[in-house]
C-alpha atoms as a PDB file:
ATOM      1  CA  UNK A   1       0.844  60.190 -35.878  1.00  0.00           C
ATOM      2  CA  UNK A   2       0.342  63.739 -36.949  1.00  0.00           C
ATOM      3  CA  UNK A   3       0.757  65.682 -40.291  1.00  0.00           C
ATOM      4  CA  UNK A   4       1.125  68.853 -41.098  1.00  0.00           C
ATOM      5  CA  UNK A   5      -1.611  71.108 -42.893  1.00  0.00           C
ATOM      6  CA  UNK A   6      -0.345  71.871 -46.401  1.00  0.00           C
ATOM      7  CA  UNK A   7      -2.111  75.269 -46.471  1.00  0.00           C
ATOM      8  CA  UNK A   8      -1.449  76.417 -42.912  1.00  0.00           C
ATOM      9  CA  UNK A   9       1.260  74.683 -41.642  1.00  0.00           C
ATOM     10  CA  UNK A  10      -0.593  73.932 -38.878  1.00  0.00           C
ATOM     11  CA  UNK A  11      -0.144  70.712 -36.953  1.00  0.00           C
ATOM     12  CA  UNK A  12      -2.851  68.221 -38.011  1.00  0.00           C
ATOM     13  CA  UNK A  13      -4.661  64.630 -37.014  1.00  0.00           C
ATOM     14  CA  UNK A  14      -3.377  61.410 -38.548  1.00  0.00           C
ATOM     15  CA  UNK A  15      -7.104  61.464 -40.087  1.00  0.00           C
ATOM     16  CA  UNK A  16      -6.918  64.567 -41.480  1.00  0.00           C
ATOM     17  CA  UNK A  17      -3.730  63.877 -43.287  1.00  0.00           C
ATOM     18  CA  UNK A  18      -4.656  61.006 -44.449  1.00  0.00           C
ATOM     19  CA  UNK A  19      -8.106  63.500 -46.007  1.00  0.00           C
ATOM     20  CA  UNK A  20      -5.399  66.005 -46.884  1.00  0.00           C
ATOM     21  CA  UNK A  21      -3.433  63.280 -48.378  1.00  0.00           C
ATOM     22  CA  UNK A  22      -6.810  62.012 -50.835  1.00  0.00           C
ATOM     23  CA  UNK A  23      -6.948  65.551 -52.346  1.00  0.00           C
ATOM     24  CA  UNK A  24      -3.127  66.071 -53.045  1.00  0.00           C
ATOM     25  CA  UNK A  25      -4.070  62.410 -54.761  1.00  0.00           C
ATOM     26  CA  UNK A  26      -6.984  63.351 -56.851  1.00  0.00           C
ATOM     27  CA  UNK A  27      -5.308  67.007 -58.013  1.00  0.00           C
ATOM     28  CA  UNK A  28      -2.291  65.562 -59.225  1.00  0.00           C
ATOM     29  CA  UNK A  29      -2.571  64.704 -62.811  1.00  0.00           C
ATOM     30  CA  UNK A  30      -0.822  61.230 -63.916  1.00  0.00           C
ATOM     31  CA  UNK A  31       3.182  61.684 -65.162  1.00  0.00           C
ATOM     32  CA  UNK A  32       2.938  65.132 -63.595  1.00  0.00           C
ATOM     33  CA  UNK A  33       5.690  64.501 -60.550  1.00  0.00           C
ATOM     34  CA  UNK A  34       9.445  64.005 -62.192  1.00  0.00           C
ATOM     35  CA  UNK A  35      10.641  61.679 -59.553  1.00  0.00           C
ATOM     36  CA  UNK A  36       7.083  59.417 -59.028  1.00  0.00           C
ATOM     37  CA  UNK A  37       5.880  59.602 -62.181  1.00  0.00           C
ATOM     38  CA  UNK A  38       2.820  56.823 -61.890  1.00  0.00           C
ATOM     39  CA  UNK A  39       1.656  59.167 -59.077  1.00  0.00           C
ATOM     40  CA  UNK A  40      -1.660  60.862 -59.310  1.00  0.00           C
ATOM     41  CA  UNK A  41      -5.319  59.737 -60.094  1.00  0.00           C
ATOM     42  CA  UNK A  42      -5.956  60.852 -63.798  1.00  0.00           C
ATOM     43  CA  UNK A  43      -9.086  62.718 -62.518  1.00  0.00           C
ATOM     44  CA  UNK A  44      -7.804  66.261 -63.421  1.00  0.00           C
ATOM     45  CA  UNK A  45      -7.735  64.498 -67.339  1.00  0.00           C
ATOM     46  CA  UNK A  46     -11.388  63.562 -67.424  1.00  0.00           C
ATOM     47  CA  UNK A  47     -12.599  66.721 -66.316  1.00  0.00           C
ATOM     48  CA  UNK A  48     -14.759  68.758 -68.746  1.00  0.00           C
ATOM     49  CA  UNK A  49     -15.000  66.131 -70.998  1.00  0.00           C
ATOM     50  CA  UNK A  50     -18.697  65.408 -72.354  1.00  0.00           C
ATOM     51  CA  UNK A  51     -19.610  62.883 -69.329  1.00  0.00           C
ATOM     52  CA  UNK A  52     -21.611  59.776 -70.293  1.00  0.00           C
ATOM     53  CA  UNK A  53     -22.762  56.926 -68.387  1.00  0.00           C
ATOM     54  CA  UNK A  54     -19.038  54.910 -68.919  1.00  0.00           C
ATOM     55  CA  UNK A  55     -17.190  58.174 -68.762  1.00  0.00           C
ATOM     56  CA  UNK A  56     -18.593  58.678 -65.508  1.00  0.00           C
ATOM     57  CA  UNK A  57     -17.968  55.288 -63.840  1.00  0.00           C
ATOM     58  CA  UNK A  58     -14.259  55.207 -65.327  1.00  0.00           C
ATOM     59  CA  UNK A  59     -13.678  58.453 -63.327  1.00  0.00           C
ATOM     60  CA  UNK A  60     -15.623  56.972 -59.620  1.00  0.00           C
ATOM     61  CA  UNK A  61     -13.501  54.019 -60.634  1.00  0.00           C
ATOM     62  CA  UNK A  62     -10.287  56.491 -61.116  1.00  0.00           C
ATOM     63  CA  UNK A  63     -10.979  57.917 -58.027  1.00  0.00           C
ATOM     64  CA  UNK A  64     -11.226  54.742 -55.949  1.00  0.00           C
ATOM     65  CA  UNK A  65      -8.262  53.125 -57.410  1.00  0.00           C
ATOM     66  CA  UNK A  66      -6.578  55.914 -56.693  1.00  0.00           C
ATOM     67  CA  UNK A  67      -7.496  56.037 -53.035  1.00  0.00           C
ATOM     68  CA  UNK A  68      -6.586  52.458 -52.646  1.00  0.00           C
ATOM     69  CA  UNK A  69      -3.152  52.801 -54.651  1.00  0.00           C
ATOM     70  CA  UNK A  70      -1.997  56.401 -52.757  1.00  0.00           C
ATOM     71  CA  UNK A  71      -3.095  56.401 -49.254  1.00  0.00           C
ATOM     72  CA  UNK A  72      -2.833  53.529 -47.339  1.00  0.00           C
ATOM     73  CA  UNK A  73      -4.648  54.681 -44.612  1.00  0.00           C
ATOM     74  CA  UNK A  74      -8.124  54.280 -46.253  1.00  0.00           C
ATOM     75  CA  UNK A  75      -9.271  51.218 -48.178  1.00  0.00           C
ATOM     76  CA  UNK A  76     -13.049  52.483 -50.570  1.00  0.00           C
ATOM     77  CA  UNK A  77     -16.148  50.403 -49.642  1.00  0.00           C
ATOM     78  CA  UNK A  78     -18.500  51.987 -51.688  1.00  0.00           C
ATOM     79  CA  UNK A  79     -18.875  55.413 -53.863  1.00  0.00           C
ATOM     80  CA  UNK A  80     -21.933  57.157 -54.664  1.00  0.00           C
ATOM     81  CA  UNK A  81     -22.235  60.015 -56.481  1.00  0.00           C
ATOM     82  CA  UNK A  82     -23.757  63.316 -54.974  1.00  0.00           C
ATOM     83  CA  UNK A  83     -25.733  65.772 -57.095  1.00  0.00           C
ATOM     84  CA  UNK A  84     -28.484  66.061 -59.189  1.00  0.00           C
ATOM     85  CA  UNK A  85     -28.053  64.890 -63.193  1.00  0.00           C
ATOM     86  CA  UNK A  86     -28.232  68.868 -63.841  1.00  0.00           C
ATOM     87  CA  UNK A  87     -25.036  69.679 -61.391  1.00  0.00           C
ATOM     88  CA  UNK A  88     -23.119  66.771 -62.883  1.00  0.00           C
ATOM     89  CA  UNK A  89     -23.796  67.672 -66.548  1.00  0.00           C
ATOM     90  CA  UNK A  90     -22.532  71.305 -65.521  1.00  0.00           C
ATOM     91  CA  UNK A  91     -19.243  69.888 -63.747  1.00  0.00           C
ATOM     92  CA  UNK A  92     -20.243  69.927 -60.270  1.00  0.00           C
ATOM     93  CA  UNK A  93     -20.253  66.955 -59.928  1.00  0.00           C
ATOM     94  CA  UNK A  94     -19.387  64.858 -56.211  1.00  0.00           C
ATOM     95  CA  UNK A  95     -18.842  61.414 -54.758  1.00  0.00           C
ATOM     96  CA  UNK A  96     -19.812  60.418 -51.264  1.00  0.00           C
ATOM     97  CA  UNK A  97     -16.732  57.739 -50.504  1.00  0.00           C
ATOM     98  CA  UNK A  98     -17.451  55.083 -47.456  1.00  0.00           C
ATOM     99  CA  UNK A  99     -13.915  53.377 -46.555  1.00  0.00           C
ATOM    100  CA  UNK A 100     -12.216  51.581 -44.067  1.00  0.00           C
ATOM    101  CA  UNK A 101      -9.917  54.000 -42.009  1.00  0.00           C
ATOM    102  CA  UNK A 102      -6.480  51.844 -40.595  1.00  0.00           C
ATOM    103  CA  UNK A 103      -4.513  54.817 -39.123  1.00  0.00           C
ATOM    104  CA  UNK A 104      -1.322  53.181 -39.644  1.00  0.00           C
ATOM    105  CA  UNK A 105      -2.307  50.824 -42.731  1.00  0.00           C
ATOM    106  CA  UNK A 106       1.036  53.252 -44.298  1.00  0.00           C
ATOM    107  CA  UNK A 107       3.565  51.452 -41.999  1.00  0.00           C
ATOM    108  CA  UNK A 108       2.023  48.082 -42.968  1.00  0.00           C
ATOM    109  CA  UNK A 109      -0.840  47.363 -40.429  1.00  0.00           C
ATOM    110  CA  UNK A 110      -4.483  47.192 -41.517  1.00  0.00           C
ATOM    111  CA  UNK A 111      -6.046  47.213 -38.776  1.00  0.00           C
ATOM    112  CA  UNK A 112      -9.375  48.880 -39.262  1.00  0.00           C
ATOM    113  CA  UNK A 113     -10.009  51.645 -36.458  1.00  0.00           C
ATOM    114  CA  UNK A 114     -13.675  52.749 -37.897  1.00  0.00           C
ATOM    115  CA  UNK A 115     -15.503  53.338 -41.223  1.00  0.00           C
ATOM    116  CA  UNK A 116     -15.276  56.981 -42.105  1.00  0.00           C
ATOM    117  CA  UNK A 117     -17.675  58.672 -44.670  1.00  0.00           C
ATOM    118  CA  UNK A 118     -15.961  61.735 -46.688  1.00  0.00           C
ATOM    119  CA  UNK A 119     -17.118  63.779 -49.802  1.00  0.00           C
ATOM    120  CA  UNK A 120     -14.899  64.706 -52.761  1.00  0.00           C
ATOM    121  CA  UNK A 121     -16.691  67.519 -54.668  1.00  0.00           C
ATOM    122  CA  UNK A 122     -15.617  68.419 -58.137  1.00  0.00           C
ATOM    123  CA  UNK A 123     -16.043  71.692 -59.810  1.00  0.00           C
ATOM    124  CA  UNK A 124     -13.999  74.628 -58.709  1.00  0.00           C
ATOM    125  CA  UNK A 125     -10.849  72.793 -57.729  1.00  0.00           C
ATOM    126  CA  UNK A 126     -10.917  69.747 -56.122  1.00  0.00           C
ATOM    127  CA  UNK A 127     -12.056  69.481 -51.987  1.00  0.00           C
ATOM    128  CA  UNK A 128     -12.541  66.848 -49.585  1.00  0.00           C
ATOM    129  CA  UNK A 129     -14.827  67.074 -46.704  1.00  0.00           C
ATOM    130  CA  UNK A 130     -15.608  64.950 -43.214  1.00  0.00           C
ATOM    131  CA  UNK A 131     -19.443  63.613 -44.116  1.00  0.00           C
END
């Protein structure tokens, strides 16, 4: 299956929409879509709030539930957060996400192909990146 790159318009990889398809996840704020209104990760709302230790794992555990809920195609092993204690007190903060990759776990198969390693960094916008 192939997607199609929401900046570009290029044609893309069924893994890279289902990366592409993570961020449109975690930068959509809860309520925020009029016809899917439970869509969205409730990331954007914990953002620049004073972290502490249960602040921060509510928002790896936003971000994972998220994953699993929206996009079918991965299913979270294991988060770990990226950064030093200074970048995540100044909102820079990033998670290195390990997950099971079934490229057609959307149509109802979960078959795992591989375990793919990604990192969602926080702090100017939103990004995902291969690991």
């Amino acid at each position: 299956m192939a997607g199609i790159d929401r900046r570009t318009g290029a044609v893309i990889n069924n893994l890279s929409s289902a990366f592409q398809g993570v961020e449109v996840t975690l930068t959509t704020p809860l309520a925020s879509r009029v016809m899917r209104r439970e869509f969205g990760a409730g990331v954007v709302d914990i953002l620049g709030r004073a972290i502490t230790p249960t602040l921060f794992a509510t928002w790896m555990q936003l971000v994972a539930t998220a994953i699993d809920i929206w996009e079918a195609r991965f299913a979270v092993r294991r988060i770990v957060p990226t950064g030093s204690t200074d970048e995540i007190r100044t909102g820079r903060a990033g998670l290195l996400i390990e997950a099971d990759y079934r490229p057609r776990g959307h149509l109802g198969d979960f078959t795992v192909e591989r375990v793919v390693g990604f990192t969602v960094s926080f702090g100017r916008g939103i990004t995902v990146r291969t690991a």
